[in-house]
C-alpha atoms as a PDB file:
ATOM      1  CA  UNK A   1     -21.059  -5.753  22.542  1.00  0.00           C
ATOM      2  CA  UNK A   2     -18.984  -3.015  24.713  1.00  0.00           C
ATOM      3  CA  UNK A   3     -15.984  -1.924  22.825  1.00  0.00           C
ATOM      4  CA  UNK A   4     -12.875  -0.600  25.061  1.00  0.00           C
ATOM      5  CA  UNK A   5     -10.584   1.921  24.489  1.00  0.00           C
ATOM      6  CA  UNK A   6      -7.323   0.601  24.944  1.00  0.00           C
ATOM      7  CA  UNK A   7      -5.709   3.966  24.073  1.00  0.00           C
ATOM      8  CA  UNK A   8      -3.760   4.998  26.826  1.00  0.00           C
ATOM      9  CA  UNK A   9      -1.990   7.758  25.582  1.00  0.00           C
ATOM     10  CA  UNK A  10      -0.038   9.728  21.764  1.00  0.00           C
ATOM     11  CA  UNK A  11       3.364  10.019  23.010  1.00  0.00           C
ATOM     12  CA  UNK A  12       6.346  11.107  20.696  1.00  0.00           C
ATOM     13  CA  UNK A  13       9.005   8.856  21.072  1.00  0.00           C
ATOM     14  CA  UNK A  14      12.563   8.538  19.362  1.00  0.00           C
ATOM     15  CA  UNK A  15      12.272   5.921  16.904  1.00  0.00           C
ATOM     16  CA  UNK A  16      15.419   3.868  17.537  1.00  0.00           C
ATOM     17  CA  UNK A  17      14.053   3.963  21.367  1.00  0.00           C
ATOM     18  CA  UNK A  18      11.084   1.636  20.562  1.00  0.00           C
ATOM     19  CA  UNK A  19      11.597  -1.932  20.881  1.00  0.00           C
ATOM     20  CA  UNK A  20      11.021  -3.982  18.030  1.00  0.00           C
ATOM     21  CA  UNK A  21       8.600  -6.894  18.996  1.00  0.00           C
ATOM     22  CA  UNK A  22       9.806 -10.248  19.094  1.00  0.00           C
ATOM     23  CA  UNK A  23       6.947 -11.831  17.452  1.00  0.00           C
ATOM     24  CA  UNK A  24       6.754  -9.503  14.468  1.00  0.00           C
ATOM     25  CA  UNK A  25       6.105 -11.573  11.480  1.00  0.00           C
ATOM     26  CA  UNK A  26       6.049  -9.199   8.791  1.00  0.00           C
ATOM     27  CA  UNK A  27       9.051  -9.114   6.336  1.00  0.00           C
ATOM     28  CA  UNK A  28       9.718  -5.695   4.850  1.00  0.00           C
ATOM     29  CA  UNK A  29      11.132  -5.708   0.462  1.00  0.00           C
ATOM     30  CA  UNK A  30      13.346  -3.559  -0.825  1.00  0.00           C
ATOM     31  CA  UNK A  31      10.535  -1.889  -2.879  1.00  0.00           C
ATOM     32  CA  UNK A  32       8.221  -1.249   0.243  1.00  0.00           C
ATOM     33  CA  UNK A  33      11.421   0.356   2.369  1.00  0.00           C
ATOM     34  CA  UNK A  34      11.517   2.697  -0.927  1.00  0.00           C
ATOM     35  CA  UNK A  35       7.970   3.554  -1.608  1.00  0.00           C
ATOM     36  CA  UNK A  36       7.733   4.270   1.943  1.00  0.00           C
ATOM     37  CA  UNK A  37      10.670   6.576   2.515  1.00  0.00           C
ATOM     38  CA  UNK A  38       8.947   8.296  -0.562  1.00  0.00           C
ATOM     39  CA  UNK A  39       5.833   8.633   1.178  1.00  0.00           C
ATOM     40  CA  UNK A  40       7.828  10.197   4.114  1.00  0.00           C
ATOM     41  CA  UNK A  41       9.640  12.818   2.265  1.00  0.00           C
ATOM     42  CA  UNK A  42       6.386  14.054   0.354  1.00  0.00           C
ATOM     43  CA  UNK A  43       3.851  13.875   2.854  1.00  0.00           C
ATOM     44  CA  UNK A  44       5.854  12.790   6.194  1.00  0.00           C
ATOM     45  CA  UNK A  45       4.402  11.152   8.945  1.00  0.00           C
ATOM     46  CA  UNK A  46       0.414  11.084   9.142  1.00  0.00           C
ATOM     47  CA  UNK A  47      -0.117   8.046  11.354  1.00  0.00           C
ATOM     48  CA  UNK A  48       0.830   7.005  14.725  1.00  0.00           C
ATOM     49  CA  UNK A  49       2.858   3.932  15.470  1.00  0.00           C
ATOM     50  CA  UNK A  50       1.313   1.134  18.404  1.00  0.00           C
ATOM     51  CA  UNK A  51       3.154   0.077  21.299  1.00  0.00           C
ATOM     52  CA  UNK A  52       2.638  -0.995  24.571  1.00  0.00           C
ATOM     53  CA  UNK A  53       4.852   0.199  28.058  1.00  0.00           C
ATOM     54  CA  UNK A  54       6.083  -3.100  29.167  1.00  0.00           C
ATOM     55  CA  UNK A  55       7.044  -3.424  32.787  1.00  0.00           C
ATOM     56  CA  UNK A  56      10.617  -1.785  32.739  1.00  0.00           C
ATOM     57  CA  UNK A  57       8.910   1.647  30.821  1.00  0.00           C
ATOM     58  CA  UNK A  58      10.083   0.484  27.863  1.00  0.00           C
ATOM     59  CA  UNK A  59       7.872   0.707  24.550  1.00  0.00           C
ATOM     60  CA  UNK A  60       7.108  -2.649  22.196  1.00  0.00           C
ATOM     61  CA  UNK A  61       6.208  -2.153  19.264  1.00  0.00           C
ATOM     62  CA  UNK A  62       3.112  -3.723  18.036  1.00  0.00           C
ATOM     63  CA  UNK A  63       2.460  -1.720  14.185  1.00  0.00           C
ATOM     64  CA  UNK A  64       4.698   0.421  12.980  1.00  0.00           C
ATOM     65  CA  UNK A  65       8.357  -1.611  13.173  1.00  0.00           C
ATOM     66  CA  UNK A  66       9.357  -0.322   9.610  1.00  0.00           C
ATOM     67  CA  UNK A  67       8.902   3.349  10.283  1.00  0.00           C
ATOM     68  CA  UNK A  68      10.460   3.143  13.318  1.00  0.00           C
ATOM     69  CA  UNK A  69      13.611   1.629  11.581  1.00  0.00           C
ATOM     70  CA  UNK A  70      13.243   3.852   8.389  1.00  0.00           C
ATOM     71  CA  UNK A  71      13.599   6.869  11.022  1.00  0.00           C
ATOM     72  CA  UNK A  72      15.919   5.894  13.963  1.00  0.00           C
ATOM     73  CA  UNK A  73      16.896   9.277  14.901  1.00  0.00           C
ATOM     74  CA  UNK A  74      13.005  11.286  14.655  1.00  0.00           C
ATOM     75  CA  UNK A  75      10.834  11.961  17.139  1.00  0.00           C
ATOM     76  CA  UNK A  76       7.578   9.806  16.305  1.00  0.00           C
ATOM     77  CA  UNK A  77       3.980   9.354  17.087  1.00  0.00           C
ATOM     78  CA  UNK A  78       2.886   6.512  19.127  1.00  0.00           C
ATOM     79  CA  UNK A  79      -0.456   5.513  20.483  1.00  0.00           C
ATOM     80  CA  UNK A  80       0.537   3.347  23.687  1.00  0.00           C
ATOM     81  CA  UNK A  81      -2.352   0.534  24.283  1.00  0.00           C
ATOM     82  CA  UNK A  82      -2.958  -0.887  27.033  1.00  0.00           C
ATOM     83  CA  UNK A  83      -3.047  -4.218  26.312  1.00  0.00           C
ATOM     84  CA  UNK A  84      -1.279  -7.163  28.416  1.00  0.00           C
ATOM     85  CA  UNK A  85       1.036  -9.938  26.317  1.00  0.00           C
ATOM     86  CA  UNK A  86      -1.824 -12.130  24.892  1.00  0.00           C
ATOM     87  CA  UNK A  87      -3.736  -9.096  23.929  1.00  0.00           C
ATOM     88  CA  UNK A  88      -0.663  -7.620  22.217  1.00  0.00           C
ATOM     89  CA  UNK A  89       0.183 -10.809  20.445  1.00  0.00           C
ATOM     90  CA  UNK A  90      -3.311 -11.130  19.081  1.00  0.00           C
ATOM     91  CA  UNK A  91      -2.927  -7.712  17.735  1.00  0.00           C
ATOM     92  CA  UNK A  92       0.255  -7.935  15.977  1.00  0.00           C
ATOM     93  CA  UNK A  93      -1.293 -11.262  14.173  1.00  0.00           C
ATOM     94  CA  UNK A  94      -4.581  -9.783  12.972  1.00  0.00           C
ATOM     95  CA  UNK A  95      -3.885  -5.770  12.878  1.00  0.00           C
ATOM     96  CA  UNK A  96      -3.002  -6.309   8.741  1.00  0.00           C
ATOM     97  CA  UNK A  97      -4.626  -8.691   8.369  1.00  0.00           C
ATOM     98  CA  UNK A  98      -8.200  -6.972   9.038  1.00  0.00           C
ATOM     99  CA  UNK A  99      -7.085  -4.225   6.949  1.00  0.00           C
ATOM    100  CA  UNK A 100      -6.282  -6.314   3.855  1.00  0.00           C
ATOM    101  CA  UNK A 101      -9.515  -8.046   4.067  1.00  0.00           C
ATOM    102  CA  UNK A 102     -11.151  -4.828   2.513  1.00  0.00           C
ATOM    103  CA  UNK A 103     -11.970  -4.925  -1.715  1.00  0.00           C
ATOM    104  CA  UNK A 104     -11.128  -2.394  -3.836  1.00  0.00           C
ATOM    105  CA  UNK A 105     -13.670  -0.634  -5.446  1.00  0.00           C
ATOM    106  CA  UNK A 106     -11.514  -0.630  -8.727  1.00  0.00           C
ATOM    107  CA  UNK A 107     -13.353   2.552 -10.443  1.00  0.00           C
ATOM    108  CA  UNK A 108     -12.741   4.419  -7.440  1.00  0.00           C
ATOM    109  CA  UNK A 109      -9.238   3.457  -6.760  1.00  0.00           C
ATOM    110  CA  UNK A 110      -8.131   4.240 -10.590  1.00  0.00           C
ATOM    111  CA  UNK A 111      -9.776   7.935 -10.595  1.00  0.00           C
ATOM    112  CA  UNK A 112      -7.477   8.462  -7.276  1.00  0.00           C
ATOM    113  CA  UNK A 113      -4.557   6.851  -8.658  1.00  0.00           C
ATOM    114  CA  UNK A 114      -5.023   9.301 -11.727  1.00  0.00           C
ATOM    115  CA  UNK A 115      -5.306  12.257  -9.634  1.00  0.00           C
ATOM    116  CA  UNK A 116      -2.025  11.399  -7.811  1.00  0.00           C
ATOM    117  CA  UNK A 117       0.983  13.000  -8.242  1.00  0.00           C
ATOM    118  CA  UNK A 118       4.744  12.242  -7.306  1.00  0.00           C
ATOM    119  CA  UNK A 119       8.259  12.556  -8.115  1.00  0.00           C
ATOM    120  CA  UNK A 120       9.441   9.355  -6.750  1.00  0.00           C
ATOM    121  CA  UNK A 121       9.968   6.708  -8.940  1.00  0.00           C
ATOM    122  CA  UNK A 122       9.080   4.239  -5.821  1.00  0.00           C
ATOM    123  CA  UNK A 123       6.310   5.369  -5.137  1.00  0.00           C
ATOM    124  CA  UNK A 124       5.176   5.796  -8.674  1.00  0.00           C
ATOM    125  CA  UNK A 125       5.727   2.097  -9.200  1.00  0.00           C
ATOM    126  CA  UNK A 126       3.210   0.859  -6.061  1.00  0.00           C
ATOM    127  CA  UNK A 127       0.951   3.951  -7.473  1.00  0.00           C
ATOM    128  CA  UNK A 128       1.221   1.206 -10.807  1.00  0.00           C
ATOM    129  CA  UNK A 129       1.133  -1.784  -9.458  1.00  0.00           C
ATOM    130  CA  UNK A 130      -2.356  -1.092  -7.596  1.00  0.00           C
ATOM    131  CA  UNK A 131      -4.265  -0.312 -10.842  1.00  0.00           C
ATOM    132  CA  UNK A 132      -2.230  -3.438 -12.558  1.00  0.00           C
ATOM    133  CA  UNK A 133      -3.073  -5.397  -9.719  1.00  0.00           C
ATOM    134  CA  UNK A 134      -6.095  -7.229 -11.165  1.00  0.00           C
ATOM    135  CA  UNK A 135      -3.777  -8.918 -13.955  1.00  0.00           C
ATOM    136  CA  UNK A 136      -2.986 -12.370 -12.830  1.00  0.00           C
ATOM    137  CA  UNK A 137      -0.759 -14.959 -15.077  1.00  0.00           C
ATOM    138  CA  UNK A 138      -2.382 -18.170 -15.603  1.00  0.00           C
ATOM    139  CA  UNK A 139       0.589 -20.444 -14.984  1.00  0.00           C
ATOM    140  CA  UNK A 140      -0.917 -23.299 -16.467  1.00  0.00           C
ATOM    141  CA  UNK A 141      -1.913 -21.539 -20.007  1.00  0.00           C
ATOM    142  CA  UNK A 142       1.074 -19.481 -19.585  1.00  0.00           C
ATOM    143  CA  UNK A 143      -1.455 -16.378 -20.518  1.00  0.00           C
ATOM    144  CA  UNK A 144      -2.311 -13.527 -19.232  1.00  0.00           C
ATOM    145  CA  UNK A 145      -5.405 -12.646 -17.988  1.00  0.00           C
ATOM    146  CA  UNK A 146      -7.011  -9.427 -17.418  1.00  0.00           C
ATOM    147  CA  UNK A 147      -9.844  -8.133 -15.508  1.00  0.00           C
ATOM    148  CA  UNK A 148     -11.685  -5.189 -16.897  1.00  0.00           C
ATOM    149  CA  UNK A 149     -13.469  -2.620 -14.874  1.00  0.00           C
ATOM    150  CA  UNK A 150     -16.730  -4.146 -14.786  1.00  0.00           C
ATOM    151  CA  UNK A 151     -18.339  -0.379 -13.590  1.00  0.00           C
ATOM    152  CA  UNK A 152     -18.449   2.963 -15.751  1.00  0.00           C
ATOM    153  CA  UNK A 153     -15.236   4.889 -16.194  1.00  0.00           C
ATOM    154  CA  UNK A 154     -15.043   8.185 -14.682  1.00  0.00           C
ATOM    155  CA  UNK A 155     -15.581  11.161 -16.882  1.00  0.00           C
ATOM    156  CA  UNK A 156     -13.080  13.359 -18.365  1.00  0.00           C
ATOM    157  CA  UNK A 157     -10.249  10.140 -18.292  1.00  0.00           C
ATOM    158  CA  UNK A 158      -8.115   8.415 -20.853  1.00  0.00           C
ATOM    159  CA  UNK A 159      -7.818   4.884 -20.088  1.00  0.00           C
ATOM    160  CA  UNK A 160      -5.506   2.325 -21.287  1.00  0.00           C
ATOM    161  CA  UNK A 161      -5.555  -1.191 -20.103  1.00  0.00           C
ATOM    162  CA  UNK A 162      -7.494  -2.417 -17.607  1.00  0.00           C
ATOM    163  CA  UNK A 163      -8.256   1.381 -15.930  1.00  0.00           C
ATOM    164  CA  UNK A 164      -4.734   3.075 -16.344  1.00  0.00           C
ATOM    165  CA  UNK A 165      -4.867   6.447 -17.210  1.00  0.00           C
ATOM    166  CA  UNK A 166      -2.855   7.779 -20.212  1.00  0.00           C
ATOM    167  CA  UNK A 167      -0.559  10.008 -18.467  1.00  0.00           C
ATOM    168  CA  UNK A 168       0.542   7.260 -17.183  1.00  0.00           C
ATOM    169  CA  UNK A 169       0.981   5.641 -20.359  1.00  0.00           C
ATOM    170  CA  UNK A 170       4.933   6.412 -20.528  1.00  0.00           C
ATOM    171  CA  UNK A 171       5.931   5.551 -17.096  1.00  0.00           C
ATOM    172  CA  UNK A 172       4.411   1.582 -18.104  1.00  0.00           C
ATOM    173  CA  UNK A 173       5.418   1.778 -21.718  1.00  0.00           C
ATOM    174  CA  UNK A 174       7.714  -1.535 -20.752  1.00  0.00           C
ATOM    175  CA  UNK A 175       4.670  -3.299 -18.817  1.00  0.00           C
ATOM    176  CA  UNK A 176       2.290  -2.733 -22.556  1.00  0.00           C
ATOM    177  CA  UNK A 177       5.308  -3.926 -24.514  1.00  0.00           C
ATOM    178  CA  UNK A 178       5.897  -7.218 -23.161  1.00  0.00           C
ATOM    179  CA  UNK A 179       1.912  -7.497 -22.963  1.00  0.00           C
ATOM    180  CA  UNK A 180       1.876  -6.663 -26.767  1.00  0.00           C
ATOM    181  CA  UNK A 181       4.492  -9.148 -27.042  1.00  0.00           C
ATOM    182  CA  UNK A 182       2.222 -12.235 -26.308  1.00  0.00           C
ATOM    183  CA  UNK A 183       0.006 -14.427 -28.142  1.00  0.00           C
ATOM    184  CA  UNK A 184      -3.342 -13.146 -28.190  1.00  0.00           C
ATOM    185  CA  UNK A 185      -3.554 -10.303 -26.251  1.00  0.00           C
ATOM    186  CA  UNK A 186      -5.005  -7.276 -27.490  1.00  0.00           C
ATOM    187  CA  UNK A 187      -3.885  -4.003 -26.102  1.00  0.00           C
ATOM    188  CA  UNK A 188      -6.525  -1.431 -26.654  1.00  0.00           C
ATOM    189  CA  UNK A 189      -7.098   2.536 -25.090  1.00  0.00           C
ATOM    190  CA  UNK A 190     -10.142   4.282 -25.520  1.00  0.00           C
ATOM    191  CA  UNK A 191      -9.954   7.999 -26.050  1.00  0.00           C
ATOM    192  CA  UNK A 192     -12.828  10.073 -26.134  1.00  0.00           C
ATOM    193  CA  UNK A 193     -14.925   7.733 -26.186  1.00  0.00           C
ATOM    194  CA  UNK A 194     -12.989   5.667 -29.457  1.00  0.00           C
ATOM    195  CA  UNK A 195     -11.442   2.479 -29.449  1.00  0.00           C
ATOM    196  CA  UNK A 196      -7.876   2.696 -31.187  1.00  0.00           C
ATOM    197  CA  UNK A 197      -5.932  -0.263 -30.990  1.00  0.00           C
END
């Protein structure tokens, strides 16, 4: 198989100069526009958008339409590809798409997550909801259903529920509470290596 570079060039471009594509199909929620502006003002930009130079000179987006809109008036990265409309089209369908197809490696993600810090309440709440991820609600039991780690917990951590780490505990005191609060669930941490319910 020959691969191709289709990197043309990392140009920094205005934001609000970039032209949304047409075809985008991603839909952007309140909490995402939030978690992300808190990712900007603690670590700031540390990936490039995509685009492609269409045959004016002007730049369509292909990744990166909610940056571009969450920073109208900064100077951004952008990769421009050289890729022609069919090309670009396929990209914008499948460019998330490949990236959510990867698993978590749950034991690994929760000893990151723990080592986190932040002091935005955004981004503290996706920083949640990726170790609480793995609870699903059985619609037709109406019960709640949680996956434990199935792996070794790392050493030196607190965990309560399902992998989240007791410093933690506080900021999803509401979450364990309305757990608590059903029929047959058990809420359990283990501290040094004790069970206390």
């Amino acid at each position: 198989m020959q691969i191709r570079d289709r990197i043309k060039e990392l140009r920094r471009v205005r934001a609000s100069e970039l032209r949304p594509n047409r075809r985008n199909w991603r839909t952007h929620p309140q909490a995402q526009r939030d978690a992300l502006r808190g990712v900007l003002a603690e670590v700031g930009y540390a990936d490039a958008l995509l685009a492609r130079e269409l045959p004016d000179g002007t730049l369509e987006l292909i990744d990166g339409h909610l940056r571009a809109e969450t920073t109208p008036d900064m100077e951004v990265p952008v990769l421009i590809l050289d890729l022609d409309d069919a090309e670009a089209a396929k990209l914008l369908a499948l460019h998330d798409p490949l990236a959510e197809m990867a698993e978590a490696d749950e034991e690994a993600l929760a000893e990151l997550v723990a080592n986190v810090e932040t002091e935005n309440a955004a981004v503290q709440a996706l920083l949640n909801k990726m170790i609480t991820e793995p609870m699903s609600l059985d619609s037709t039991t109406d019960s709640i259903e949680l996956r434990q780690l199935e792996t070794k917990r790392p050493p030196k951590m607190a965990w309560v529920m399902i992998g989240i780490p007791t410093v933690r505990f506080g900021e999803i005191a509401k979450t364990v509470e309305s757990l608590a609060e059903r029929e047959g669930i058990v809420i359990e941490s283990t501290c040094n290596g004790e069970n206390q319910d």
